[in-house]
PDB file of N, CA and C in Angstrom:
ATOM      1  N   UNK A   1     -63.369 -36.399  38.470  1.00  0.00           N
ATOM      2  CA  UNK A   1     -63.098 -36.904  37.152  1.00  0.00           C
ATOM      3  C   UNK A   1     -63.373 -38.404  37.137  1.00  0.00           C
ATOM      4  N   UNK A   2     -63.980 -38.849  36.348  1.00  0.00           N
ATOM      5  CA  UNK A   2     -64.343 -40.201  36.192  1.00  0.00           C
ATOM      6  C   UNK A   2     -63.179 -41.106  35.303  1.00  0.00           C
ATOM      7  N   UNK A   3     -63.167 -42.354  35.274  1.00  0.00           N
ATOM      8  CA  UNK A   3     -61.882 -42.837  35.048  1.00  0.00           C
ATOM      9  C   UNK A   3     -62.544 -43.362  33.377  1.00  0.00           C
ATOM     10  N   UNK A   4     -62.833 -43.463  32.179  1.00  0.00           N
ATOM     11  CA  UNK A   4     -62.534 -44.420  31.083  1.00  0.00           C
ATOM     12  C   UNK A   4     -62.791 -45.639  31.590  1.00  0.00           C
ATOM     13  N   UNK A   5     -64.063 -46.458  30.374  1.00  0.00           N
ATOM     14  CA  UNK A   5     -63.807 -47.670  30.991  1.00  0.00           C
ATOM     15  C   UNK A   5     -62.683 -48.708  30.147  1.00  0.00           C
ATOM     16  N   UNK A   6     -62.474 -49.543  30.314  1.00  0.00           N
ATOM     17  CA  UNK A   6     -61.163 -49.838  29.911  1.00  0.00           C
ATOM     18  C   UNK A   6     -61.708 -51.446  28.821  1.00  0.00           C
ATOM     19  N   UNK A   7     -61.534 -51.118  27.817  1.00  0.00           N
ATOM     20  CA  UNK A   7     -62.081 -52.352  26.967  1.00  0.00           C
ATOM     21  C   UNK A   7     -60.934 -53.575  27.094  1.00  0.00           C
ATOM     22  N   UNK A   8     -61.773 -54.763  26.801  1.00  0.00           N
ATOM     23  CA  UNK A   8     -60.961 -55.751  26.673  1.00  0.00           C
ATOM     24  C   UNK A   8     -59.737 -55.576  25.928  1.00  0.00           C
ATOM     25  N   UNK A   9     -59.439 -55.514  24.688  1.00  0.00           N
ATOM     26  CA  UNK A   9     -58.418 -55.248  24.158  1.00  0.00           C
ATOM     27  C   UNK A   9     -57.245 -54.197  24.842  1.00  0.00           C
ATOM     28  N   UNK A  10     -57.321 -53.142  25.528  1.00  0.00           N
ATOM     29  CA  UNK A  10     -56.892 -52.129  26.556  1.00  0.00           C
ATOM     30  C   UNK A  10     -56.181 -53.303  27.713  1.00  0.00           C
ATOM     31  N   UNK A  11     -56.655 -53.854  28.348  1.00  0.00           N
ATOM     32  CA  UNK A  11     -56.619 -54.558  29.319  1.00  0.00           C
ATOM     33  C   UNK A  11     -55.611 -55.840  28.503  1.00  0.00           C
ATOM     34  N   UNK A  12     -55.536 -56.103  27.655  1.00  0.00           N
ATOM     35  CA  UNK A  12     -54.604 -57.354  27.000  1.00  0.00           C
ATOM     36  C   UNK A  12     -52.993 -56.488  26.699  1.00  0.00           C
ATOM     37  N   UNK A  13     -53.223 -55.314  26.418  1.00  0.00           N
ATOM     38  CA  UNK A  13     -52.212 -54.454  26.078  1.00  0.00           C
ATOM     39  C   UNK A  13     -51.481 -54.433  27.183  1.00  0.00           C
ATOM     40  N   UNK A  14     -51.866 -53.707  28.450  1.00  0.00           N
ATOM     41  CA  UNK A  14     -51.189 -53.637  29.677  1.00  0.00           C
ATOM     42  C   UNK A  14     -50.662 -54.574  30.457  1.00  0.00           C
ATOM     43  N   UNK A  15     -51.634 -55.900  30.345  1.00  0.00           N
ATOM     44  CA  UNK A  15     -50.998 -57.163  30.515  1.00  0.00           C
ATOM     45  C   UNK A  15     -50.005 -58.081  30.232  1.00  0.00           C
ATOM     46  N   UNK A  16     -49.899 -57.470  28.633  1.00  0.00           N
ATOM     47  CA  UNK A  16     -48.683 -57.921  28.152  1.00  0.00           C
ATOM     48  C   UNK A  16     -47.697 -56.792  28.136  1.00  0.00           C
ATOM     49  N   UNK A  17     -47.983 -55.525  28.280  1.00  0.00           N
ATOM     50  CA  UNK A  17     -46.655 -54.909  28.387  1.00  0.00           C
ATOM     51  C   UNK A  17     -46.068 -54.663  30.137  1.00  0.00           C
ATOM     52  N   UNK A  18     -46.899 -55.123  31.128  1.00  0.00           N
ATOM     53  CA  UNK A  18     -46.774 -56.011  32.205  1.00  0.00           C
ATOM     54  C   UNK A  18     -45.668 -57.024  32.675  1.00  0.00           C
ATOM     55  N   UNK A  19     -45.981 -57.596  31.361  1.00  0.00           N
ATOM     56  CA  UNK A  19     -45.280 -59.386  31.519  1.00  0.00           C
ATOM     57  C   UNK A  19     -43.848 -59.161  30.723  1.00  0.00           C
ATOM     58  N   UNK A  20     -43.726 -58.006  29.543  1.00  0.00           N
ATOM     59  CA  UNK A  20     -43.155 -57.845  28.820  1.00  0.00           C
ATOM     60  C   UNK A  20     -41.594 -57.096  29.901  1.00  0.00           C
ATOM     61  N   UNK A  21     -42.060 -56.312  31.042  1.00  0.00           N
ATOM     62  CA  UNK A  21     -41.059 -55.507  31.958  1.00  0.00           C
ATOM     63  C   UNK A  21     -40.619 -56.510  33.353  1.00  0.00           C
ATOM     64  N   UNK A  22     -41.595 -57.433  33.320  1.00  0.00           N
ATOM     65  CA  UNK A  22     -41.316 -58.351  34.183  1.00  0.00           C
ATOM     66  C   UNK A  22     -40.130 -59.615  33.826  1.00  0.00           C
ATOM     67  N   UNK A  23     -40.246 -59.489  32.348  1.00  0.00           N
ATOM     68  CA  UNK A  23     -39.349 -60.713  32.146  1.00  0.00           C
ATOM     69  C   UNK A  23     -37.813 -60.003  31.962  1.00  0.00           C
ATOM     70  N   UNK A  24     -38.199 -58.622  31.444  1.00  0.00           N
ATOM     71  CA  UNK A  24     -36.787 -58.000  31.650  1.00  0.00           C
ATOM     72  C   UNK A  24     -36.232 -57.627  32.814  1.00  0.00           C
ATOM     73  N   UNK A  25     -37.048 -57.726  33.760  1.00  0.00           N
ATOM     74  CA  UNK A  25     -36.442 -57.360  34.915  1.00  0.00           C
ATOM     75  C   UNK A  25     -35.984 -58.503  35.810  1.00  0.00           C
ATOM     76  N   UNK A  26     -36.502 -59.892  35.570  1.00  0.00           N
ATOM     77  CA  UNK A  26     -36.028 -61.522  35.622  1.00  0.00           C
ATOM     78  C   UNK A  26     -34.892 -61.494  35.108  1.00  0.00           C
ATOM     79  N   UNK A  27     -34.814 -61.214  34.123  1.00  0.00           N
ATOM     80  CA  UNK A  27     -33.412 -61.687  32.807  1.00  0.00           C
ATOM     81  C   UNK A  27     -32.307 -60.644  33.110  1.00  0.00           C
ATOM     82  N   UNK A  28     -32.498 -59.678  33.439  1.00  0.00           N
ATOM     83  CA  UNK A  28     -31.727 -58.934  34.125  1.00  0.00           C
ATOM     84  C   UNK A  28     -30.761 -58.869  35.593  1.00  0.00           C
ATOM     85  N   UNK A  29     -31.638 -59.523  36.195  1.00  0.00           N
ATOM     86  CA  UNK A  29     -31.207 -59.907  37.531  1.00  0.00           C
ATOM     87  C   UNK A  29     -30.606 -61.275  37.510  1.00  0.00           C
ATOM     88  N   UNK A  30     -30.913 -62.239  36.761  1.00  0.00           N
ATOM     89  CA  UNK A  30     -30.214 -63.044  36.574  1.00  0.00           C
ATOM     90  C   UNK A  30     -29.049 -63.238  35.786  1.00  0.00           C
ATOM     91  N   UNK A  31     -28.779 -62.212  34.612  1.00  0.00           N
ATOM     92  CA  UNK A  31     -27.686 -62.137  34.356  1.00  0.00           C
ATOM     93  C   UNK A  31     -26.223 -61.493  35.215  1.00  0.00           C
ATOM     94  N   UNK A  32     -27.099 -60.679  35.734  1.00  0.00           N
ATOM     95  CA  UNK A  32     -26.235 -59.912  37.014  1.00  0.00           C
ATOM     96  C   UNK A  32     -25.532 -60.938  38.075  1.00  0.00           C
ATOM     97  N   UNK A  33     -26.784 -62.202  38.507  1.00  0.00           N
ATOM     98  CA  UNK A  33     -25.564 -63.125  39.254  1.00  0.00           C
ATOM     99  C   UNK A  33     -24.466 -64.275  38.110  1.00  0.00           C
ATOM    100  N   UNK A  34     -24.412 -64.517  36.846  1.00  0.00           N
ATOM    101  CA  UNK A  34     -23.933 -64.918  36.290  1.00  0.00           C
ATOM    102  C   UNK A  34     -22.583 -64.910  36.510  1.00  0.00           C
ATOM    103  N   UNK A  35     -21.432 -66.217  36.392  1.00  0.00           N
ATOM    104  CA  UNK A  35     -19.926 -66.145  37.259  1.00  0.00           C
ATOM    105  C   UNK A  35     -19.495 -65.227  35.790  1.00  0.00           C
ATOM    106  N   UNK A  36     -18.491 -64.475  35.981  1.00  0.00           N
ATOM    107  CA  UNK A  36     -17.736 -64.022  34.822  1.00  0.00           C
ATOM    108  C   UNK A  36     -16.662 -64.441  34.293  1.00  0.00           C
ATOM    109  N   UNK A  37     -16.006 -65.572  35.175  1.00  0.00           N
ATOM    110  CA  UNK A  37     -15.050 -66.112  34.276  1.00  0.00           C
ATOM    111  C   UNK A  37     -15.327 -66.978  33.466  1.00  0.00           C
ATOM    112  N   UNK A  38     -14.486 -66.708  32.553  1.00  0.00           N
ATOM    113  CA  UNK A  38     -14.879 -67.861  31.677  1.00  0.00           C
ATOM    114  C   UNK A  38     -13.730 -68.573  31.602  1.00  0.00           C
ATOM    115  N   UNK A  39     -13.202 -68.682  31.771  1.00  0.00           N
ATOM    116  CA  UNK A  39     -12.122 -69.886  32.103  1.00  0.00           C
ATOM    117  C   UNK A  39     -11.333 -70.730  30.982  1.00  0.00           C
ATOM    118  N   UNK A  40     -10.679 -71.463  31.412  1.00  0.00           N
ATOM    119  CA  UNK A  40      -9.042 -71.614  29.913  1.00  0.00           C
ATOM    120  C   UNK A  40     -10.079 -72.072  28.622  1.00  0.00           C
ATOM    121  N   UNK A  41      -9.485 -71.453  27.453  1.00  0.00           N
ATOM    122  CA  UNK A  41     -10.321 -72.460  26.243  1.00  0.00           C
ATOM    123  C   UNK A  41      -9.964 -74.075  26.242  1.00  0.00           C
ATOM    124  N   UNK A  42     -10.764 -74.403  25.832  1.00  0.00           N
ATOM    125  CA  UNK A  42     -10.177 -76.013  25.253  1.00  0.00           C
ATOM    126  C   UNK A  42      -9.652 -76.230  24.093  1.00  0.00           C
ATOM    127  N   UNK A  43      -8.442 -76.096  24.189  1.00  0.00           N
ATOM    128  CA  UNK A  43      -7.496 -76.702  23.473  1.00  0.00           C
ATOM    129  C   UNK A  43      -7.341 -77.892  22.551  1.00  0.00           C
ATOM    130  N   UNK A  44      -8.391 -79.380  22.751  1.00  0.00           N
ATOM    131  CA  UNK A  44      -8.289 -80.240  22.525  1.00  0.00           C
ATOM    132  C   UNK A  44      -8.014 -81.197  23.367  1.00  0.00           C
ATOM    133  N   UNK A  45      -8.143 -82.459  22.956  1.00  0.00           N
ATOM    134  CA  UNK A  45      -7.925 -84.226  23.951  1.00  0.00           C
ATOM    135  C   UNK A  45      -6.122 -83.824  24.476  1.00  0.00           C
ATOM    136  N   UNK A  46      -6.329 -84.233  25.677  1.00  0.00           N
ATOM    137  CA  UNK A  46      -4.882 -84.555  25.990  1.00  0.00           C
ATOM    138  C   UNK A  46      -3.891 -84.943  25.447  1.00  0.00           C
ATOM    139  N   UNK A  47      -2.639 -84.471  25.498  1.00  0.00           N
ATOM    140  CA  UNK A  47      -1.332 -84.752  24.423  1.00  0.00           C
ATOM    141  C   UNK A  47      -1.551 -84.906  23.149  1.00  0.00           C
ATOM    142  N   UNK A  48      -2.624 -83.681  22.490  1.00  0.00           N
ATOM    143  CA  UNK A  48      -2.536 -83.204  21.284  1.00  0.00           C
ATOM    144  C   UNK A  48      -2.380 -81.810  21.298  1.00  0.00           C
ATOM    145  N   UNK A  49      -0.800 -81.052  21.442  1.00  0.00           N
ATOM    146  CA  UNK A  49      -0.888 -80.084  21.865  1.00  0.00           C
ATOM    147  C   UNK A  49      -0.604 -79.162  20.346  1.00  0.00           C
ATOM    148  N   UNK A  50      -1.039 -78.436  19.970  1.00  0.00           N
ATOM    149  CA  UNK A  50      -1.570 -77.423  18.774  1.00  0.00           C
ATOM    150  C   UNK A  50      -0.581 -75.822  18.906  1.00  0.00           C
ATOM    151  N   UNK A  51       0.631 -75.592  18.511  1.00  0.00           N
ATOM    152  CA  UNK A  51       1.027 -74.637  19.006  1.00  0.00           C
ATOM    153  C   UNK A  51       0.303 -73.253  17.920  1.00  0.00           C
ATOM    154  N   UNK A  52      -0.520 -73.244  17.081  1.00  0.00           N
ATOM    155  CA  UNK A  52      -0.982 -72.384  16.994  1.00  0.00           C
ATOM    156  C   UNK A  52      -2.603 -72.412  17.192  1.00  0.00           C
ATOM    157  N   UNK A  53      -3.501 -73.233  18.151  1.00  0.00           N
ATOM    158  CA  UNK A  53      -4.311 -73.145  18.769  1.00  0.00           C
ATOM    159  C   UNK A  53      -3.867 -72.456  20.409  1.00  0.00           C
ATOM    160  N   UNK A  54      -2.816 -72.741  20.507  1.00  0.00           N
ATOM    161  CA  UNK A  54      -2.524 -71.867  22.289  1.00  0.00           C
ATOM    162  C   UNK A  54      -2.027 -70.783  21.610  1.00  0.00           C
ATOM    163  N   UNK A  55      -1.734 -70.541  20.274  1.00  0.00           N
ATOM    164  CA  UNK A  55      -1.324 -69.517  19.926  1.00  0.00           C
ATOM    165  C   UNK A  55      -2.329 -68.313  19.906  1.00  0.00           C
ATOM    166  N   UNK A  56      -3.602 -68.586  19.352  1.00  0.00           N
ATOM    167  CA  UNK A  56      -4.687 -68.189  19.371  1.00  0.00           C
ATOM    168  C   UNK A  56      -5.314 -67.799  20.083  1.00  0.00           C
ATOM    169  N   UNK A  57      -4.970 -68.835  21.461  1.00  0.00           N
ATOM    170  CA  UNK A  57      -5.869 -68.443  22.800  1.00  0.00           C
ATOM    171  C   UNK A  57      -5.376 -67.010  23.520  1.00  0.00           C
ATOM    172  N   UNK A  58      -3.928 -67.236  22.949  1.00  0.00           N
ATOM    173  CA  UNK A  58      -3.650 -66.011  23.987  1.00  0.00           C
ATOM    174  C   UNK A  58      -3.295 -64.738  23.080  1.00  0.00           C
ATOM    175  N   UNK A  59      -3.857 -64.693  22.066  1.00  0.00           N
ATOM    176  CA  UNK A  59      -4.425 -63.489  21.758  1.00  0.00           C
ATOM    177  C   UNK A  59      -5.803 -63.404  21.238  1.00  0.00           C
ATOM    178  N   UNK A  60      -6.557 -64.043  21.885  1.00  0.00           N
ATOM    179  CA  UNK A  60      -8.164 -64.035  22.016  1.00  0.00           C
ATOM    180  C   UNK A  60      -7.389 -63.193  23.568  1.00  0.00           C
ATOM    181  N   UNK A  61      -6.775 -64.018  24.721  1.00  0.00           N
ATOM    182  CA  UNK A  61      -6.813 -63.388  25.724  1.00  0.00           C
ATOM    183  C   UNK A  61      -6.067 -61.951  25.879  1.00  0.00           C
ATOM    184  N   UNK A  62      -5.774 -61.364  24.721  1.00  0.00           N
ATOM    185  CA  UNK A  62      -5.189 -59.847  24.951  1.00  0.00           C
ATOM    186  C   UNK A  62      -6.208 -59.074  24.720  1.00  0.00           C
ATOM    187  N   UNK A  63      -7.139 -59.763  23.781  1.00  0.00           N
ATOM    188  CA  UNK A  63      -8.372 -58.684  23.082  1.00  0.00           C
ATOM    189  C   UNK A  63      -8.015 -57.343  22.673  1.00  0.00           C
ATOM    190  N   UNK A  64      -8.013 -56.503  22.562  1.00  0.00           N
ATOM    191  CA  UNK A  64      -7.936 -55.031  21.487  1.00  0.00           C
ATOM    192  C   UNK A  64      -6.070 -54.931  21.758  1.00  0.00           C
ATOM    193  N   UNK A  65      -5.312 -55.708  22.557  1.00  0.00           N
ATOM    194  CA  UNK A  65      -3.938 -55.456  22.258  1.00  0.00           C
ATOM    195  C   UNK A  65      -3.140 -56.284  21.503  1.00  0.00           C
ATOM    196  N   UNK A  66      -4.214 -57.336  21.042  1.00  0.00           N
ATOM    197  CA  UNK A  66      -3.477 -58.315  20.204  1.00  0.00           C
ATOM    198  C   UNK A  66      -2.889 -57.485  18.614  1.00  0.00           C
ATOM    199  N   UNK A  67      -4.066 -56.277  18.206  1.00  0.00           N
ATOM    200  CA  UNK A  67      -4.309 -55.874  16.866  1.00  0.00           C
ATOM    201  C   UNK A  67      -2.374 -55.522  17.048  1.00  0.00           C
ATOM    202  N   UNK A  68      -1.905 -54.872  17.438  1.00  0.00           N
ATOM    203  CA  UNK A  68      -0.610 -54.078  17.405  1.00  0.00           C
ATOM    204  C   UNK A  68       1.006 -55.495  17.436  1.00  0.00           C
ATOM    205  N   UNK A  69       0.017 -56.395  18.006  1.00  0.00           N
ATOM    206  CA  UNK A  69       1.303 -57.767  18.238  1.00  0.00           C
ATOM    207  C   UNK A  69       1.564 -58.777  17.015  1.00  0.00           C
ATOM    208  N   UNK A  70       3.134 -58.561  16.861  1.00  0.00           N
ATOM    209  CA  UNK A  70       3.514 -58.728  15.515  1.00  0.00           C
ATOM    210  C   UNK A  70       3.153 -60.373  15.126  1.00  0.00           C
ATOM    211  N   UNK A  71       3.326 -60.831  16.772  1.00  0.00           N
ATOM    212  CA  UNK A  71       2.841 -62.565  16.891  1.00  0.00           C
ATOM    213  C   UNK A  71       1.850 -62.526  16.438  1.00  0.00           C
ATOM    214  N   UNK A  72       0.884 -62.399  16.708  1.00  0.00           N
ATOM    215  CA  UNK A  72      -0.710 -62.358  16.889  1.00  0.00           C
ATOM    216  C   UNK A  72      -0.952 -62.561  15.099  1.00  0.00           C
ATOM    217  N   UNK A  73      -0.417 -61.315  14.546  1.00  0.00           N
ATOM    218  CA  UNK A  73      -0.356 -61.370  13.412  1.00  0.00           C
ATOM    219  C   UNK A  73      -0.107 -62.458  12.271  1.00  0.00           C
ATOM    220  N   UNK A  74       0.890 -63.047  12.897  1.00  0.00           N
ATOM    221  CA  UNK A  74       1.500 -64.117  12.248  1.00  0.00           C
ATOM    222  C   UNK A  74       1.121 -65.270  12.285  1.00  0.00           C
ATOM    223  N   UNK A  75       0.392 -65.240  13.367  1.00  0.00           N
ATOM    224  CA  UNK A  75      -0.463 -66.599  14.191  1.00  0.00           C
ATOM    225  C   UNK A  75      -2.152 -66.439  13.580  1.00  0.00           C
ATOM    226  N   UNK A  76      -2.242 -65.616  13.169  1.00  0.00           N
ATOM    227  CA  UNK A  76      -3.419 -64.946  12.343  1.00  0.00           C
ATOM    228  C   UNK A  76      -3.238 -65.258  10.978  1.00  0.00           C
ATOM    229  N   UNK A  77      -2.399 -64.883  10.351  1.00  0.00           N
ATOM    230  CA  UNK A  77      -1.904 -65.350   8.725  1.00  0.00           C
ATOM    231  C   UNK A  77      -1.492 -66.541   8.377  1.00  0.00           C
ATOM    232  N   UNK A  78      -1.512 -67.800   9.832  1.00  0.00           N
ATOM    233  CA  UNK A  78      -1.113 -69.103   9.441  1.00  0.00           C
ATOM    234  C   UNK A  78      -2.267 -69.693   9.535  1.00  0.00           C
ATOM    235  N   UNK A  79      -3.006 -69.309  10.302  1.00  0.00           N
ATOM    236  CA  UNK A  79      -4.664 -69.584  10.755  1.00  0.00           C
ATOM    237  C   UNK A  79      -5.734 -69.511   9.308  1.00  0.00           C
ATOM    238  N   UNK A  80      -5.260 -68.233   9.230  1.00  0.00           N
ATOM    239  CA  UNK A  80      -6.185 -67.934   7.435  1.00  0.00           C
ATOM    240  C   UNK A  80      -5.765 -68.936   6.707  1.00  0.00           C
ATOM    241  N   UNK A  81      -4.065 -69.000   6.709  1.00  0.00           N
ATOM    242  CA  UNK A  81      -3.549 -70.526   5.399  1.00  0.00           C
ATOM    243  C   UNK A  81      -4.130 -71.833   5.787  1.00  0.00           C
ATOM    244  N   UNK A  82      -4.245 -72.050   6.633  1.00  0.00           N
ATOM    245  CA  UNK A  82      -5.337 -73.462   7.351  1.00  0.00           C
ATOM    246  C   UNK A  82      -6.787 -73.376   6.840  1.00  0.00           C
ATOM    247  N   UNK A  83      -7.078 -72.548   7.059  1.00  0.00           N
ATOM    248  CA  UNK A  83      -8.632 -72.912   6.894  1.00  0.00           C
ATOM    249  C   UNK A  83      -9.163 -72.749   5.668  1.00  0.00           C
ATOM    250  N   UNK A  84      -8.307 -71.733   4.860  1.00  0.00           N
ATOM    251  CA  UNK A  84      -8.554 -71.348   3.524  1.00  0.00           C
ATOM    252  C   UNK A  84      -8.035 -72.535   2.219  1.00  0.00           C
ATOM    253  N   UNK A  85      -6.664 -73.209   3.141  1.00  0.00           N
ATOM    254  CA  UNK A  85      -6.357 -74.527   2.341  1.00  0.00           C
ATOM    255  C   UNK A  85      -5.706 -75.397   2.871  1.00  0.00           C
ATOM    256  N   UNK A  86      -6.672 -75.994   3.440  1.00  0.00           N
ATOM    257  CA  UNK A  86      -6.039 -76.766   4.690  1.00  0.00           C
ATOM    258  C   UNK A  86      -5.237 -78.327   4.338  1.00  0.00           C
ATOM    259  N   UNK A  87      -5.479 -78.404   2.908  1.00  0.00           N
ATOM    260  CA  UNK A  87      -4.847 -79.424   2.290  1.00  0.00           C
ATOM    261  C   UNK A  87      -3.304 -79.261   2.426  1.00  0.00           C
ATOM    262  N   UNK A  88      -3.091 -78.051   2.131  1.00  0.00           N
ATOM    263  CA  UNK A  88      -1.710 -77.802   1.517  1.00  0.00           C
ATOM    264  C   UNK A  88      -1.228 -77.188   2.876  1.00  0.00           C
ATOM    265  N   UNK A  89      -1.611 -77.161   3.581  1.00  0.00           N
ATOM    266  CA  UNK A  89      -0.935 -76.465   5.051  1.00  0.00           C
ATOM    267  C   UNK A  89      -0.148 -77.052   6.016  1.00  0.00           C
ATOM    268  N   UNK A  90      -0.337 -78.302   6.061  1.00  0.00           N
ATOM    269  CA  UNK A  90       0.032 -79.573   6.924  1.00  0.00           C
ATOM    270  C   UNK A  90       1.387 -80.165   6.380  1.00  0.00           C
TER     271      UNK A  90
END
């Protein structure tokens, strides 16, 4: 069986779908050594301490168990009154 000869355009295709499995397989492996912590939020400058910004953090840090925590909630509904009117909140 004889092989097809392979036109220029043919040959640009494979090259880029080539380069196209190569970069996923770069980006892949490098995400794989990536550190996973991500480590404390920032809070803000020193001795400006925000009790409903640490309030926040640590139910960012419960993730899907915050929805059920009555805090979370509340720390959520003072958050909305801030940003929604932050004049009158302070």
């Amino acid at each position: 069986m004889r092989w097809p000869r392979l036109s220029p355009p043919v040959v640009f295709r494979l090259v880029a779908g080539g380069l196209v499995v190569l970069i996923l397989v770069a980006a892949g492996l490098h995400l794989r050594h990536l550190p996973r912590d991500v480590g404390v939020p920032d809070l803000g400058p020193p001795g400006s301490y925000d009790p409903l910004a640490a309030g926040l953090a640590r139910c960012q840090a419960l993730g899907m168990k915050a929805d059920g925590d009555p805090a979370c909630a509340a720390i959520w509904a003072e958050n909305r009154k801030r940003f929604f009117a932050p004049e009158t909140a302070r």
